[in-house]
C-alpha atoms as a PDB file:
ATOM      1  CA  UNK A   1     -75.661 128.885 133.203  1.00  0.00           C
ATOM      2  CA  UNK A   2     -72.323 126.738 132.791  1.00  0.00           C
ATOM      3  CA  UNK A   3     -71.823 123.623 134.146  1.00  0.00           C
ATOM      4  CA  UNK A   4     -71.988 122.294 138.216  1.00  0.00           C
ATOM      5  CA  UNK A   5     -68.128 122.168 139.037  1.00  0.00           C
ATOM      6  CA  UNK A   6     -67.570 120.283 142.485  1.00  0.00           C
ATOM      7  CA  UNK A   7     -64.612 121.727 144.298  1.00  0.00           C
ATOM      8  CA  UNK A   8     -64.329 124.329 147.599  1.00  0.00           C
ATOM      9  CA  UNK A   9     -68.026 125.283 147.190  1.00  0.00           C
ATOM     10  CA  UNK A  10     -69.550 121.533 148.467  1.00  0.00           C
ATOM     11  CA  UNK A  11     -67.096 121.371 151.243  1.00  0.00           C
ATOM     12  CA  UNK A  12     -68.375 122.225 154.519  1.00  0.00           C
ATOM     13  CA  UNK A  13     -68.404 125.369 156.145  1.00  0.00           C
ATOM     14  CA  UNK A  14     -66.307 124.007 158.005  1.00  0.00           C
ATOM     15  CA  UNK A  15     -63.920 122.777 155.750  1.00  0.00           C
ATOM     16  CA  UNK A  16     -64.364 125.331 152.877  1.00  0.00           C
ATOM     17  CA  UNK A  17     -61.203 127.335 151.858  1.00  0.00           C
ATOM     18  CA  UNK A  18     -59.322 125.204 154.997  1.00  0.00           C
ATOM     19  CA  UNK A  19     -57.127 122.912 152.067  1.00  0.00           C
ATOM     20  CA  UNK A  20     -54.457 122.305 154.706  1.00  0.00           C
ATOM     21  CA  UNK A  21     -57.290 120.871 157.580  1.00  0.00           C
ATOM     22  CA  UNK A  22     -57.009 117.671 155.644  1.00  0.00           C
ATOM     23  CA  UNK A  23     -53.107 117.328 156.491  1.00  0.00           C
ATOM     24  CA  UNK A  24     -53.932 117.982 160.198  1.00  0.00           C
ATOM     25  CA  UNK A  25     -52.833 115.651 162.452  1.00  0.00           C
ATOM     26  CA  UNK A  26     -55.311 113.120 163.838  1.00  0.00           C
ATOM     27  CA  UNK A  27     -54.536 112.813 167.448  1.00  0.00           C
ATOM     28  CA  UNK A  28     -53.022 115.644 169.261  1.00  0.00           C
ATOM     29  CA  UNK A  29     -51.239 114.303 172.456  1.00  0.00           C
ATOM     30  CA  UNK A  30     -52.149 116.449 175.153  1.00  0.00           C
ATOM     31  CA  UNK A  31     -52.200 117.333 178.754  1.00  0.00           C
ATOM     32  CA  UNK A  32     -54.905 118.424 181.061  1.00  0.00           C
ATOM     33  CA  UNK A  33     -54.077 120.701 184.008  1.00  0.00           C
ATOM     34  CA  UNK A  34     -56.583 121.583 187.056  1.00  0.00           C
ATOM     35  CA  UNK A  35     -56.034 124.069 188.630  1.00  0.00           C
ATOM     36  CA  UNK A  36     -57.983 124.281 191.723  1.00  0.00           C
ATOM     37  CA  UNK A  37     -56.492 124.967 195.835  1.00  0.00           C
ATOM     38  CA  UNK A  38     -59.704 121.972 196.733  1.00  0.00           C
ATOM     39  CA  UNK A  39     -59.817 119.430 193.620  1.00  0.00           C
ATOM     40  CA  UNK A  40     -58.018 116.262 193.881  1.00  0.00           C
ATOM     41  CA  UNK A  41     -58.044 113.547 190.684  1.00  0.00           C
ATOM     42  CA  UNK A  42     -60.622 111.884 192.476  1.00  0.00           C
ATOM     43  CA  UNK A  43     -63.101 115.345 192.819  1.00  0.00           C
ATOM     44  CA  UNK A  44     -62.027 116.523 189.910  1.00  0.00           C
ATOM     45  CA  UNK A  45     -64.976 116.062 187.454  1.00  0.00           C
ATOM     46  CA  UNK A  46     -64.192 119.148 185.374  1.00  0.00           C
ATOM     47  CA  UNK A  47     -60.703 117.738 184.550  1.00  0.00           C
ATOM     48  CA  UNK A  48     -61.772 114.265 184.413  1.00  0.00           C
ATOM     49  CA  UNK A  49     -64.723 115.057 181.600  1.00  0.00           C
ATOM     50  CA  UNK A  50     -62.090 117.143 179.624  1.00  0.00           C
ATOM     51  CA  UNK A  51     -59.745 113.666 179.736  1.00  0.00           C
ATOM     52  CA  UNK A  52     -63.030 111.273 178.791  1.00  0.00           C
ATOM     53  CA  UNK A  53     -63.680 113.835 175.884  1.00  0.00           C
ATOM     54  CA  UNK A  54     -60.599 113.710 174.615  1.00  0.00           C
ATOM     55  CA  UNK A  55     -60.308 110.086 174.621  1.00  0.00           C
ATOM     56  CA  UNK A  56     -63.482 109.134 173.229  1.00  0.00           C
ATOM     57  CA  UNK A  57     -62.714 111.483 170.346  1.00  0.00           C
ATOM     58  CA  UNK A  58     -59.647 109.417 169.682  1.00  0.00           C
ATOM     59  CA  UNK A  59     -57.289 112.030 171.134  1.00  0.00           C
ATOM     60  CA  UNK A  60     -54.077 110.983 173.215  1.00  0.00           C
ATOM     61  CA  UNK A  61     -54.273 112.121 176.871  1.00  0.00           C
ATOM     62  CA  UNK A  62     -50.540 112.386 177.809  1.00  0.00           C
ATOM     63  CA  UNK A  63     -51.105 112.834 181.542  1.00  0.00           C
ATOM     64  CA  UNK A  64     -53.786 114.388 184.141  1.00  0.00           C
ATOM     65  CA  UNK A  65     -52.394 116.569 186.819  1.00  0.00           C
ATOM     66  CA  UNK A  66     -53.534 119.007 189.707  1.00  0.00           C
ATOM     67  CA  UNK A  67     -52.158 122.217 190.762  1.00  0.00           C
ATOM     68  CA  UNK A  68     -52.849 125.033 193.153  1.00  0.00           C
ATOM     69  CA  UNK A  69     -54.108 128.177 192.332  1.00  0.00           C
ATOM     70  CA  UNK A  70     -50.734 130.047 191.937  1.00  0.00           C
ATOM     71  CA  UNK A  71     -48.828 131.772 189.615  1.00  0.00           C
ATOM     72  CA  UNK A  72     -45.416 130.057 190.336  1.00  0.00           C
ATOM     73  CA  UNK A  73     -46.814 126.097 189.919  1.00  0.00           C
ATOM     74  CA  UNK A  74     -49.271 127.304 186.793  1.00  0.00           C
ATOM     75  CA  UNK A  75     -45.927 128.694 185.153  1.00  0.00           C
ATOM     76  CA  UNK A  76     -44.360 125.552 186.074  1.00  0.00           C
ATOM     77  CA  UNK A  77     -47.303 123.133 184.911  1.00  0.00           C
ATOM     78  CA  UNK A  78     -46.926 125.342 181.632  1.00  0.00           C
ATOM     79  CA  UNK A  79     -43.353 125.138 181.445  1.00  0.00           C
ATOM     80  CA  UNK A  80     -43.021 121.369 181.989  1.00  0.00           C
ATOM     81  CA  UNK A  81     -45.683 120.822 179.394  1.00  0.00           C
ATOM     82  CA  UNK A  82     -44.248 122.672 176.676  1.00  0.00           C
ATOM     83  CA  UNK A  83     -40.564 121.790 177.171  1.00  0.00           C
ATOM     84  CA  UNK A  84     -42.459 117.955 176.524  1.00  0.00           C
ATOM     85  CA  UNK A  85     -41.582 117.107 172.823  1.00  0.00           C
ATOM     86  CA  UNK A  86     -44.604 113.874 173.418  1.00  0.00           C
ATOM     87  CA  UNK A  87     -47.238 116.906 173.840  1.00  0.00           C
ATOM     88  CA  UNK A  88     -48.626 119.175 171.633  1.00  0.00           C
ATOM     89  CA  UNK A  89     -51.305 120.956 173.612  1.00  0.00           C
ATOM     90  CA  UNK A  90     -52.188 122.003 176.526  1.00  0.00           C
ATOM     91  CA  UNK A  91     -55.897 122.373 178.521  1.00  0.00           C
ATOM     92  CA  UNK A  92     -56.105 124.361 182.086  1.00  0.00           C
ATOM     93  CA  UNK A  93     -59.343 123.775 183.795  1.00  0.00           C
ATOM     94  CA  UNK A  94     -60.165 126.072 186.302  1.00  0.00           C
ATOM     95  CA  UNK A  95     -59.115 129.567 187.910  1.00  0.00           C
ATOM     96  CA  UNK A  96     -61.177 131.701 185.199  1.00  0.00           C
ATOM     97  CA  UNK A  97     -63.329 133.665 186.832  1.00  0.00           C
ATOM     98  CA  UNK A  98     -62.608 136.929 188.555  1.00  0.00           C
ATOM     99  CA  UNK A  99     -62.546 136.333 191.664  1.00  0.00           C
ATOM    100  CA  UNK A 100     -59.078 136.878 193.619  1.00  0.00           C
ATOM    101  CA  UNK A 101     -57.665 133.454 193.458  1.00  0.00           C
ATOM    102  CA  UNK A 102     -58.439 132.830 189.550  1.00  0.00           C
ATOM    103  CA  UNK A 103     -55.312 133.995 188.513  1.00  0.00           C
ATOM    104  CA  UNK A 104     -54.471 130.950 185.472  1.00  0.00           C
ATOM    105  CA  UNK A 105     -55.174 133.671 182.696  1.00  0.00           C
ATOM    106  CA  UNK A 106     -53.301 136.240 184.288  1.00  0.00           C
ATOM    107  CA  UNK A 107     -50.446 134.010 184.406  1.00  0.00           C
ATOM    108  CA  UNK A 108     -50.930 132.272 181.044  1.00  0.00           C
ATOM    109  CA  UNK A 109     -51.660 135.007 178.729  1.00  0.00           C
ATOM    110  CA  UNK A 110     -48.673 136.787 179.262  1.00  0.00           C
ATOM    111  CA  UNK A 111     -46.328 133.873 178.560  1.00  0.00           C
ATOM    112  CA  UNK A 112     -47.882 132.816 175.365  1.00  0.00           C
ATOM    113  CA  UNK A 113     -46.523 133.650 171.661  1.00  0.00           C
ATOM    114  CA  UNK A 114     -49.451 134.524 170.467  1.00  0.00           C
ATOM    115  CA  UNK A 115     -53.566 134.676 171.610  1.00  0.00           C
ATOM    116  CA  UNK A 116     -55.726 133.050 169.364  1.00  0.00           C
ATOM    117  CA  UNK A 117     -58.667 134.951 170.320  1.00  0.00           C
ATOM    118  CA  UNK A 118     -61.578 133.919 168.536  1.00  0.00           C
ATOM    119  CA  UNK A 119     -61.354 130.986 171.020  1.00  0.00           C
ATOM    120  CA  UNK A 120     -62.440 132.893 173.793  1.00  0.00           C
ATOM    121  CA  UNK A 121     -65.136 135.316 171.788  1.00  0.00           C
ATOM    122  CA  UNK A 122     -66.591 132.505 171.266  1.00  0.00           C
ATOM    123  CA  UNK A 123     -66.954 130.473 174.433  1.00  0.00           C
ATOM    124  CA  UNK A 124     -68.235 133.425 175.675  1.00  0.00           C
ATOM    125  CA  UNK A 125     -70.844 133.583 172.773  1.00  0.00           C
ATOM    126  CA  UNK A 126     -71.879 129.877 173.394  1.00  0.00           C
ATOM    127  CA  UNK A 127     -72.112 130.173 177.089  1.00  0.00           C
ATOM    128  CA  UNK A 128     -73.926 133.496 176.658  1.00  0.00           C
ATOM    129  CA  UNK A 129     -76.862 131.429 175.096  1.00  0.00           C
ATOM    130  CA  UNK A 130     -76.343 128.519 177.643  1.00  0.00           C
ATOM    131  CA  UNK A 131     -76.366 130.863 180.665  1.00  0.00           C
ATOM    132  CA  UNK A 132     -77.261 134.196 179.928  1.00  0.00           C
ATOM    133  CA  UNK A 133     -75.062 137.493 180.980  1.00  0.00           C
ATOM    134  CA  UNK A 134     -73.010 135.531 183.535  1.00  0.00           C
ATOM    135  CA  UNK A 135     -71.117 134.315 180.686  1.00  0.00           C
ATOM    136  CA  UNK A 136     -69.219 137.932 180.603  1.00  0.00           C
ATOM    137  CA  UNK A 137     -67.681 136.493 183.786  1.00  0.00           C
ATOM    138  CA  UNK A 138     -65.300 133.719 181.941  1.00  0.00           C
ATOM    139  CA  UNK A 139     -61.746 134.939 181.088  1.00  0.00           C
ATOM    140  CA  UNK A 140     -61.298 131.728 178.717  1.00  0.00           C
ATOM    141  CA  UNK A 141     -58.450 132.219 176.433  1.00  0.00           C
ATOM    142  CA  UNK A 142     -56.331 130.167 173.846  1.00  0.00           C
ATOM    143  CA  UNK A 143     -52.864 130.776 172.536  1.00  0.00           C
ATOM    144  CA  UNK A 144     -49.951 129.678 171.127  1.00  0.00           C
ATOM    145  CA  UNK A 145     -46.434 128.454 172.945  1.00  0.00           C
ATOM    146  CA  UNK A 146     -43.274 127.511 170.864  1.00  0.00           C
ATOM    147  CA  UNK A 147     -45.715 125.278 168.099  1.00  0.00           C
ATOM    148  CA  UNK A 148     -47.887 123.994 171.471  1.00  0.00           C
ATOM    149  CA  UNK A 149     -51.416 124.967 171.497  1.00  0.00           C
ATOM    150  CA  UNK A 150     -52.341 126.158 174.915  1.00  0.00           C
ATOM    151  CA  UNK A 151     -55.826 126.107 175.932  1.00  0.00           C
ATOM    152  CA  UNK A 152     -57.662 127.824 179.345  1.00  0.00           C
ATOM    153  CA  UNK A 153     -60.923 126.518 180.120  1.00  0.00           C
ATOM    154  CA  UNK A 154     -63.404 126.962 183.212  1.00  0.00           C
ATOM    155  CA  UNK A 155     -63.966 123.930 185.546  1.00  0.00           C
ATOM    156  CA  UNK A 156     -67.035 123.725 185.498  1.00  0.00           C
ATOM    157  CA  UNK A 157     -68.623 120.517 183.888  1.00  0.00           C
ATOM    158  CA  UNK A 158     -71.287 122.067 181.290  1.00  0.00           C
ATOM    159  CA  UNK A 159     -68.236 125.016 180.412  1.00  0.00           C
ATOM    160  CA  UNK A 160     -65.823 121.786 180.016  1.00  0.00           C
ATOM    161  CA  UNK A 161     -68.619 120.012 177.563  1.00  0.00           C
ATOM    162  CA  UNK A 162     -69.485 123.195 176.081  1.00  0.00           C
ATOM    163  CA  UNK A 163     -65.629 124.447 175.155  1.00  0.00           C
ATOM    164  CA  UNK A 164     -64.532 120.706 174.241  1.00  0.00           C
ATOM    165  CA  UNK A 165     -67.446 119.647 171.890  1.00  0.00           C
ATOM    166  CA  UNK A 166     -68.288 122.990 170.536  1.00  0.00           C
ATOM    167  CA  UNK A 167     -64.621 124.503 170.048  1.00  0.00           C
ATOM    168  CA  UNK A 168     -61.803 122.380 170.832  1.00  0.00           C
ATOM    169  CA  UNK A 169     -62.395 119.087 169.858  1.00  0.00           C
ATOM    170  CA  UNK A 170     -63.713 119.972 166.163  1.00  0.00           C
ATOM    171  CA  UNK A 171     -60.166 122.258 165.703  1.00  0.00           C
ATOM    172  CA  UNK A 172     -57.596 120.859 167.774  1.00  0.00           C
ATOM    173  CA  UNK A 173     -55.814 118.811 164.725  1.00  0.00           C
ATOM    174  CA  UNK A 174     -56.492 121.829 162.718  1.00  0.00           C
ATOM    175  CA  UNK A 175     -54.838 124.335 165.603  1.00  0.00           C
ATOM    176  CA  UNK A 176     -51.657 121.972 166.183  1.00  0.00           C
ATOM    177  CA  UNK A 177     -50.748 121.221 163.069  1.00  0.00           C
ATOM    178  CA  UNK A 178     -51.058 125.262 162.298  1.00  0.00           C
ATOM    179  CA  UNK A 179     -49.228 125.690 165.482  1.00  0.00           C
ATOM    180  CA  UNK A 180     -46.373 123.989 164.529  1.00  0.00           C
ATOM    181  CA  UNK A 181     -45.641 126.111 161.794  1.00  0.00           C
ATOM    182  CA  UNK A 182     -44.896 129.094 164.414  1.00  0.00           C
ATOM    183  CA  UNK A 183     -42.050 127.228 165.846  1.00  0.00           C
END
């Protein structure tokens, strides 16, 4: 047997064969979007916990903002967020579910660049062993806009926790400074 050689194989999993992780960015200025016809900023835990995550992870929160449930202002909200040059993603809470008024992936996914969509395979997965087959109901989705990351997220509290500490959180340096290179 030759000698131990430390390199690629002690990284992390996480880390392992991800060289250019290292020259991610460390804070990711971004915005978080509600959308919700009934939330205001002071009802609005879903939003608010994605904000408090964000920040206590050292992340730069460029602004907090409601909208209704409708194609036109979620277009807008996107829109106004990626013609930003100060942000560099993007997180919709709310309006993922299938009933008639959750319409924010039908409206986002068809604007983006690109779908990343191992995001949303695995919320699902995660939620699946939070909360069984009701999972299959979340239309969460990630993608990419002109070098923004764009992020759609349910409102809920334990789906915010769940998709900022599990997924978003650990890769969002990772995912905008892989994003830019799209541009």
């Amino acid at each position: 047997m030759g000698p131990v050689v430390k390199g690629a194989s002690d990284a992390s999993p996480a880390d392992r064969g991800h060289h250019h992780r290292r020259a991610a960015p460390e804070r990711t200025p971004t915005l978080v979007v509600t959308v919700s016809d009934s939330r205001t900023l002071e009802t609005d835990t879903g939003g608010a916990l994605v904000e408090a995550l964000l920040q206590a992870a050292g992340q730069t929160v460029v602004g907090r903002r409601i909208i209704p449930d409708e194609p036109e202002a979620i277009r807008a909200a996107l829109d106004r967020a990626i013609e930003d040059s100060g942000t560099r993603a993007v997180i919709f809470t709310g309006g993922t579910g299938i009933a008639p008024r959750d319409v924010t992936p039908d409206t986002i996914a068809p604007e983006l660049d690109r779908l990343v969509p191992g995001f949303g395979e695995l919320f699902r997965m995660l939620s699946y062993e939070d909360i069984g087959s009701a999972a299959l109901l979340s239309r969460a989705l990630a993608g990419l806009k002109r070098g923004r990351i764009v992020f759609v997220i349910p409102g809920s509290r334990g789906a915010v926790r769940l998709a900022m500490e599990k997924l978003i959180l650990p890769e969002l340096g990772h995912l905008a400074g892989e994003a830019v290179k799209t541009r």
